[in-house]
PDB file of N, CA and C in Angstrom:
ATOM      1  N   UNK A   1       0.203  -8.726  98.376  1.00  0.00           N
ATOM      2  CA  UNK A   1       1.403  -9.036  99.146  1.00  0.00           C
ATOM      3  C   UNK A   1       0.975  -9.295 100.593  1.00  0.00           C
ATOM      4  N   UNK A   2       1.379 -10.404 100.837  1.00  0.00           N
ATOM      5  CA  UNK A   2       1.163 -10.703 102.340  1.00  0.00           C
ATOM      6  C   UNK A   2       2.235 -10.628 103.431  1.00  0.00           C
ATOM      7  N   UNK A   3       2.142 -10.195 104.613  1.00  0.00           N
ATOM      8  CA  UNK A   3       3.525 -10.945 105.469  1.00  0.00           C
ATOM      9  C   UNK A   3       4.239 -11.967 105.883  1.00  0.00           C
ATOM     10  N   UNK A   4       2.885 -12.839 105.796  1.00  0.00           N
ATOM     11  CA  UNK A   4       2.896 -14.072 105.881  1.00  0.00           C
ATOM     12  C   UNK A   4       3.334 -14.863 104.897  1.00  0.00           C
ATOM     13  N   UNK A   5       3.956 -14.250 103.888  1.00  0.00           N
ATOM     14  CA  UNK A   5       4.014 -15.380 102.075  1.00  0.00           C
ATOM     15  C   UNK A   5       5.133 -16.525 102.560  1.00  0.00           C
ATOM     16  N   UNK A   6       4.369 -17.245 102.128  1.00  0.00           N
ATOM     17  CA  UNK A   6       5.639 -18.507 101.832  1.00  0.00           C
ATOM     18  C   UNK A   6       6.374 -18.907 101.202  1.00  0.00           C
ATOM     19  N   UNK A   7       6.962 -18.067 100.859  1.00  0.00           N
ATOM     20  CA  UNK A   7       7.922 -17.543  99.431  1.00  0.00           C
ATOM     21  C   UNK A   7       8.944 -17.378 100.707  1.00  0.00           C
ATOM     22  N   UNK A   8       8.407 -16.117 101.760  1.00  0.00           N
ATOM     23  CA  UNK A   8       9.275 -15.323 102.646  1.00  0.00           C
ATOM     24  C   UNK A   8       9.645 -16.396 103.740  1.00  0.00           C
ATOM     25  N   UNK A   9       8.947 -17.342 103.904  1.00  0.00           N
ATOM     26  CA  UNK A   9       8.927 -18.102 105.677  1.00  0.00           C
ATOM     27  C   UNK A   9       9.986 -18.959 105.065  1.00  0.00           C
ATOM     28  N   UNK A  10       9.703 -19.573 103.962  1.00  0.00           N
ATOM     29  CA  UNK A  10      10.505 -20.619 103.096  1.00  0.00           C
ATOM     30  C   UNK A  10      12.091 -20.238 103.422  1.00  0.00           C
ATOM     31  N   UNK A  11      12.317 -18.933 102.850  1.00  0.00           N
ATOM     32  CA  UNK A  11      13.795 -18.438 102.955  1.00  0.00           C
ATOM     33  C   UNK A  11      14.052 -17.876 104.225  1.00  0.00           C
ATOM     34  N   UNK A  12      12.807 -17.839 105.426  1.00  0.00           N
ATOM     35  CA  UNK A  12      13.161 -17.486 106.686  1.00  0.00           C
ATOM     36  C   UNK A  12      13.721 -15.854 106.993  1.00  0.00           C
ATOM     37  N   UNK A  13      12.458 -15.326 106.134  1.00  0.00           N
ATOM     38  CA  UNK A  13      12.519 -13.315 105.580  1.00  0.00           C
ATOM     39  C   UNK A  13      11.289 -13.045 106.148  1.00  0.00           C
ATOM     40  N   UNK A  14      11.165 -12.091 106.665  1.00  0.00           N
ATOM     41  CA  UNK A  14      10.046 -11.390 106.956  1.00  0.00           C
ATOM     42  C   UNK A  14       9.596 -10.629 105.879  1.00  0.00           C
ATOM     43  N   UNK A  15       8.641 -10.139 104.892  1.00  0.00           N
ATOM     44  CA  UNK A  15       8.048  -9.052 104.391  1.00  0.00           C
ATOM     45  C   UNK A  15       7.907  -7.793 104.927  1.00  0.00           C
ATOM     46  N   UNK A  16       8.932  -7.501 105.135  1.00  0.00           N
ATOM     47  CA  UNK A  16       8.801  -6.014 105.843  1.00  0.00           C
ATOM     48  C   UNK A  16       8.675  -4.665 105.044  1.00  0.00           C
ATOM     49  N   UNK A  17       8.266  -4.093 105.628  1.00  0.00           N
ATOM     50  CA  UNK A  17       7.757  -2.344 105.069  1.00  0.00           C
ATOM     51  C   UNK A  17       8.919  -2.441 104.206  1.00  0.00           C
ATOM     52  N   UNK A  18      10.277  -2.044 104.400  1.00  0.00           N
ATOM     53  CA  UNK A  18      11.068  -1.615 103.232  1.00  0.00           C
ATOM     54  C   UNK A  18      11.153  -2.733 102.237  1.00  0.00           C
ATOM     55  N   UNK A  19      10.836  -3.807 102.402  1.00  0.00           N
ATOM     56  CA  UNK A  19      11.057  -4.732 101.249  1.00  0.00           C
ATOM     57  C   UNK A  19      10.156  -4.615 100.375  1.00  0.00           C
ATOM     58  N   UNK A  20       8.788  -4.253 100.995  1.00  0.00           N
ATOM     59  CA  UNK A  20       7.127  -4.469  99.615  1.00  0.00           C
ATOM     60  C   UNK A  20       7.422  -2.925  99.218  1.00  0.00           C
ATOM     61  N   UNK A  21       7.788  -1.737  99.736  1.00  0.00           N
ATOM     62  CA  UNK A  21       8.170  -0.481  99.169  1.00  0.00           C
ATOM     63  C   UNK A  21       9.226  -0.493  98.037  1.00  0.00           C
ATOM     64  N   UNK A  22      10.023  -1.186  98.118  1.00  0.00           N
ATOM     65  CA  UNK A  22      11.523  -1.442  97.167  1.00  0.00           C
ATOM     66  C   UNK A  22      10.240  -2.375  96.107  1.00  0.00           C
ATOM     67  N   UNK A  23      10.180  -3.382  96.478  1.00  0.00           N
ATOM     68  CA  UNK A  23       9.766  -3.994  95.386  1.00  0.00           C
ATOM     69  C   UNK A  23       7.908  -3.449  94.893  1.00  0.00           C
ATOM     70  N   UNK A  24       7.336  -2.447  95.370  1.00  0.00           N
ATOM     71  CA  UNK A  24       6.597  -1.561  94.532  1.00  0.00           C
ATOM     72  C   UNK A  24       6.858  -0.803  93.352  1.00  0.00           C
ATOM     73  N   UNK A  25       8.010  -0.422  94.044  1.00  0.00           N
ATOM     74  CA  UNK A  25       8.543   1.450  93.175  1.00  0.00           C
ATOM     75  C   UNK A  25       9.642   0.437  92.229  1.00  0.00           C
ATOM     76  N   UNK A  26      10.491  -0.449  92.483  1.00  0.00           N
ATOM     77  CA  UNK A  26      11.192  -0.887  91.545  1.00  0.00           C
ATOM     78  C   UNK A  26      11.002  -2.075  90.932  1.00  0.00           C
ATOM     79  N   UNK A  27      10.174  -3.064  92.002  1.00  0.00           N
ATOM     80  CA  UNK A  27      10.194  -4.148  91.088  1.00  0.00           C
ATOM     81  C   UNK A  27      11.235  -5.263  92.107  1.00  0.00           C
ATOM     82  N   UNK A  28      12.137  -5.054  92.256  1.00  0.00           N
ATOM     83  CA  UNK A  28      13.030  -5.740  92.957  1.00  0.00           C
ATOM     84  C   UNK A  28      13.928  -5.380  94.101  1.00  0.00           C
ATOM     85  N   UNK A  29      14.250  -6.183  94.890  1.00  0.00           N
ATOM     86  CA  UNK A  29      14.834  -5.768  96.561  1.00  0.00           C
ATOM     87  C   UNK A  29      15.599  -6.407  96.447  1.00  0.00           C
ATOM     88  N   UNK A  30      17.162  -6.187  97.124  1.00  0.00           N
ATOM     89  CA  UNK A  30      18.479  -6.860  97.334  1.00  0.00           C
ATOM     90  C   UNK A  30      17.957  -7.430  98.760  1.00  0.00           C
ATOM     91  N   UNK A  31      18.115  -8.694  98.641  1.00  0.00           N
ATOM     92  CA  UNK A  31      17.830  -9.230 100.119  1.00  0.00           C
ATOM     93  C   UNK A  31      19.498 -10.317 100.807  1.00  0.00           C
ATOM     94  N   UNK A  32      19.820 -10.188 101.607  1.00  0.00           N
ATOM     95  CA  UNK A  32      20.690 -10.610 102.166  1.00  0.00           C
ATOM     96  C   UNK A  32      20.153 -12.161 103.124  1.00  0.00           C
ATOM     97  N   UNK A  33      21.332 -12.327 103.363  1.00  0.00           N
ATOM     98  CA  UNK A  33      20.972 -14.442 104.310  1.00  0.00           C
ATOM     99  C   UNK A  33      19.701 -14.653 104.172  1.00  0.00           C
ATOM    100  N   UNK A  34      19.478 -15.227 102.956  1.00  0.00           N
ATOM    101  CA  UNK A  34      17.964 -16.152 102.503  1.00  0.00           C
ATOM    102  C   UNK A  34      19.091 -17.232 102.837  1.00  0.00           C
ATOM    103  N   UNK A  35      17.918 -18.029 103.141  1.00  0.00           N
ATOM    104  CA  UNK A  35      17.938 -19.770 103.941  1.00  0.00           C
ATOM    105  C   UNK A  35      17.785 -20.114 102.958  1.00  0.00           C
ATOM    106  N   UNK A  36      18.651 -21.322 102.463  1.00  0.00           N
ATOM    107  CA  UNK A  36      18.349 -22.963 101.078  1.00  0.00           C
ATOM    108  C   UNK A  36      18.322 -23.858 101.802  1.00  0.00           C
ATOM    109  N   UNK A  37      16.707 -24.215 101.888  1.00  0.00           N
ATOM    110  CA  UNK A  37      16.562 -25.798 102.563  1.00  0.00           C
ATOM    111  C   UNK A  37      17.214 -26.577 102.455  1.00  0.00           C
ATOM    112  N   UNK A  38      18.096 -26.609 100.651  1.00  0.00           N
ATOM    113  CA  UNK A  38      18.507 -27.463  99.765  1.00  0.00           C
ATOM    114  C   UNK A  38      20.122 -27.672 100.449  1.00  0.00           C
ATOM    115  N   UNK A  39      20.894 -26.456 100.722  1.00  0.00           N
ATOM    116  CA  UNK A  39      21.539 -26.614 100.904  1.00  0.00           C
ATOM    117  C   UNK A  39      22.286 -26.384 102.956  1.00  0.00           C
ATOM    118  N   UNK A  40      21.210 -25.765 103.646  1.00  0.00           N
ATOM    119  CA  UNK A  40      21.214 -25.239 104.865  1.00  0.00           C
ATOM    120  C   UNK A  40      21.584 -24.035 105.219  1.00  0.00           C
ATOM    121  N   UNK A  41      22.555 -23.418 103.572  1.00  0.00           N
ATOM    122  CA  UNK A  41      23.025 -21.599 104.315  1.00  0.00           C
ATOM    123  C   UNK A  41      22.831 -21.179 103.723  1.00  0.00           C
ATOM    124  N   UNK A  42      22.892 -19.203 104.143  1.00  0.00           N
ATOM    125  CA  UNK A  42      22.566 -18.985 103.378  1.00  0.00           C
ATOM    126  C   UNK A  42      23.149 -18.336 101.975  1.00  0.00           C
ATOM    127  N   UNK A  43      22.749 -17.041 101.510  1.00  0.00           N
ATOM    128  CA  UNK A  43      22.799 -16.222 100.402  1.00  0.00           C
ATOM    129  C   UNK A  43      22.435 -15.482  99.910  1.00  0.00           C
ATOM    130  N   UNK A  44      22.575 -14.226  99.580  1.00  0.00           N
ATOM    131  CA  UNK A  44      22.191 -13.263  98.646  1.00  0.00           C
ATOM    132  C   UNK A  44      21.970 -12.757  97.011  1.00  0.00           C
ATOM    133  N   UNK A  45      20.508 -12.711  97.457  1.00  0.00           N
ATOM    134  CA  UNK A  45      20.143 -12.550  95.862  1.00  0.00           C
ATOM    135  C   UNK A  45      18.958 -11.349  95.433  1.00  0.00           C
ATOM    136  N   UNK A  46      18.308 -11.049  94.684  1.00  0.00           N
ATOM    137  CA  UNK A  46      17.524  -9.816  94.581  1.00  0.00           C
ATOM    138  C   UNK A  46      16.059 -10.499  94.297  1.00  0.00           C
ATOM    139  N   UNK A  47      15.324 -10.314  95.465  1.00  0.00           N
ATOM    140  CA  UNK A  47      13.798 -10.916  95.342  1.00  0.00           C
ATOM    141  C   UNK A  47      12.818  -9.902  94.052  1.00  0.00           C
ATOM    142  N   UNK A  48      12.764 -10.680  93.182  1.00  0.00           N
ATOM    143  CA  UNK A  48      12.107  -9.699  92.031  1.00  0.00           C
ATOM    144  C   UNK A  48      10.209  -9.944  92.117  1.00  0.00           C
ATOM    145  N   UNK A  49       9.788  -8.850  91.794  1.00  0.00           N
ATOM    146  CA  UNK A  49       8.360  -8.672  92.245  1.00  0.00           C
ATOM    147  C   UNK A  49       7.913  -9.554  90.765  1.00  0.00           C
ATOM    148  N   UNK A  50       6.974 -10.762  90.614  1.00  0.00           N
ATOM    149  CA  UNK A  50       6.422 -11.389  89.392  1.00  0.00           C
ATOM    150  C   UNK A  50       4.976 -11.416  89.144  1.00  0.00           C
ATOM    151  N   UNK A  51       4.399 -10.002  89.111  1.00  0.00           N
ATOM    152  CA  UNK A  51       2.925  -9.966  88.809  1.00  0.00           C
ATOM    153  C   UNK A  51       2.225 -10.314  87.760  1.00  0.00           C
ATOM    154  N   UNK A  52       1.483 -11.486  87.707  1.00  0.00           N
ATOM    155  CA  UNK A  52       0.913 -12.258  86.609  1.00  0.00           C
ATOM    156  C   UNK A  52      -0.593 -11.666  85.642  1.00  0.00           C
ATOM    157  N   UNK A  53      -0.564 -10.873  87.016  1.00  0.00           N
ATOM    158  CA  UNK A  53      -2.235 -10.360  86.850  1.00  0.00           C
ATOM    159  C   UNK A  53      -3.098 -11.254  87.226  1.00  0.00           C
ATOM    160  N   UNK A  54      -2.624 -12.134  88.208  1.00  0.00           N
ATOM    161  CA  UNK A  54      -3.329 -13.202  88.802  1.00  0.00           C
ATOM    162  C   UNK A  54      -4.135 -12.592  89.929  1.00  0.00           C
ATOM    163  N   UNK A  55      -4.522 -13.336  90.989  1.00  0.00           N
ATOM    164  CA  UNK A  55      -5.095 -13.069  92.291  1.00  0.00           C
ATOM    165  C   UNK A  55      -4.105 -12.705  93.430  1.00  0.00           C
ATOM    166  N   UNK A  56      -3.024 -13.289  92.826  1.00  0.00           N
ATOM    167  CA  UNK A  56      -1.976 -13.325  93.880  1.00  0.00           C
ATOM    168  C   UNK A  56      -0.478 -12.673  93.120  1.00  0.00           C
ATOM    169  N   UNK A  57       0.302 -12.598  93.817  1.00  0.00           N
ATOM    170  CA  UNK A  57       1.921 -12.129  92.854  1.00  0.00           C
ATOM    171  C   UNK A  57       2.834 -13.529  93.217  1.00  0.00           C
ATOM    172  N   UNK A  58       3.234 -13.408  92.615  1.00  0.00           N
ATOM    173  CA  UNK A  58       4.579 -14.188  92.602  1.00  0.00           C
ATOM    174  C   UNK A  58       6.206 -13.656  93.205  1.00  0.00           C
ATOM    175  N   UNK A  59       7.261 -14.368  93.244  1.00  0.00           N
ATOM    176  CA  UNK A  59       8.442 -14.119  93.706  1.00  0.00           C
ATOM    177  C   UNK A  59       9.219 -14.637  92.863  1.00  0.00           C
ATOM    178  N   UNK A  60      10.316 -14.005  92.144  1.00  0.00           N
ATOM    179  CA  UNK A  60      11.635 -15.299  91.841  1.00  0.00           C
ATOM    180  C   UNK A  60      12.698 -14.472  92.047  1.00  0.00           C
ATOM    181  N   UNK A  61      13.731 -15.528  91.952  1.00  0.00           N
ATOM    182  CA  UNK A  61      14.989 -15.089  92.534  1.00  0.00           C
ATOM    183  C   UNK A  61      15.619 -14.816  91.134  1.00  0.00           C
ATOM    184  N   UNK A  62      16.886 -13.623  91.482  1.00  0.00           N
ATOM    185  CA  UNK A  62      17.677 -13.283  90.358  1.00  0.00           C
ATOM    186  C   UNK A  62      18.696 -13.157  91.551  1.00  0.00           C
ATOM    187  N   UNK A  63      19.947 -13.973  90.969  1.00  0.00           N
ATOM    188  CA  UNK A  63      21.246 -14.210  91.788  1.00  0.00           C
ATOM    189  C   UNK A  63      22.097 -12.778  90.832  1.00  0.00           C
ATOM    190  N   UNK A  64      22.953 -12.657  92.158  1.00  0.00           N
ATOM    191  CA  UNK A  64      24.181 -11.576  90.905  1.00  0.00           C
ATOM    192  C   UNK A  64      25.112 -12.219  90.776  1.00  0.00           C
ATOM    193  N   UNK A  65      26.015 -12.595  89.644  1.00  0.00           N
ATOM    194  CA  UNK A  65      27.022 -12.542  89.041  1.00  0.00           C
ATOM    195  C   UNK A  65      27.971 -12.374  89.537  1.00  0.00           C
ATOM    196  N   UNK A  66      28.662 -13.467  89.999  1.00  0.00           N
ATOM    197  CA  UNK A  66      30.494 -14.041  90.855  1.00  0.00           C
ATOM    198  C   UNK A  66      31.187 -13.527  89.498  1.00  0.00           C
ATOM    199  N   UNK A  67      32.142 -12.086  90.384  1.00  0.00           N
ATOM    200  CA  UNK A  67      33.573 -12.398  89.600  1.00  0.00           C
ATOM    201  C   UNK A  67      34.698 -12.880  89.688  1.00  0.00           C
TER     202      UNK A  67
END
């Protein structure tokens, strides 16, 4: 995990201490106003930790469920 990931700069998030701690111990962090290039604003969704067993980890998004 880096601070620098471009996963994080992309959505305009810092990697901060409580976020790589949440997503150690659980796996996933509720993150609030991520940036969509796609669309310009933002949104909330839960950054889930995607370890491949690669060199590096991964990120994907899991949105919650509009009632």
């Amino acid at each position: 995990m880096w601070k620098n990931n471009k996963f994080f700069t992309s959505k305009k998030k810092e990697l901060t201490k409580r976020i790589a701690k949440t997503l150690l111990e659980k796996g996933k962090c509720k993150v609030t106003k991520l940036y969509s290039k796609k669309t310009g604003k933002t949104y909330d969704a839960n950054i889930v930790l995607d370890d491949t067993g690669d060199k590096y980890v991964n990120y994907k998004l899991e949105f919650f469920n509009k009632k």
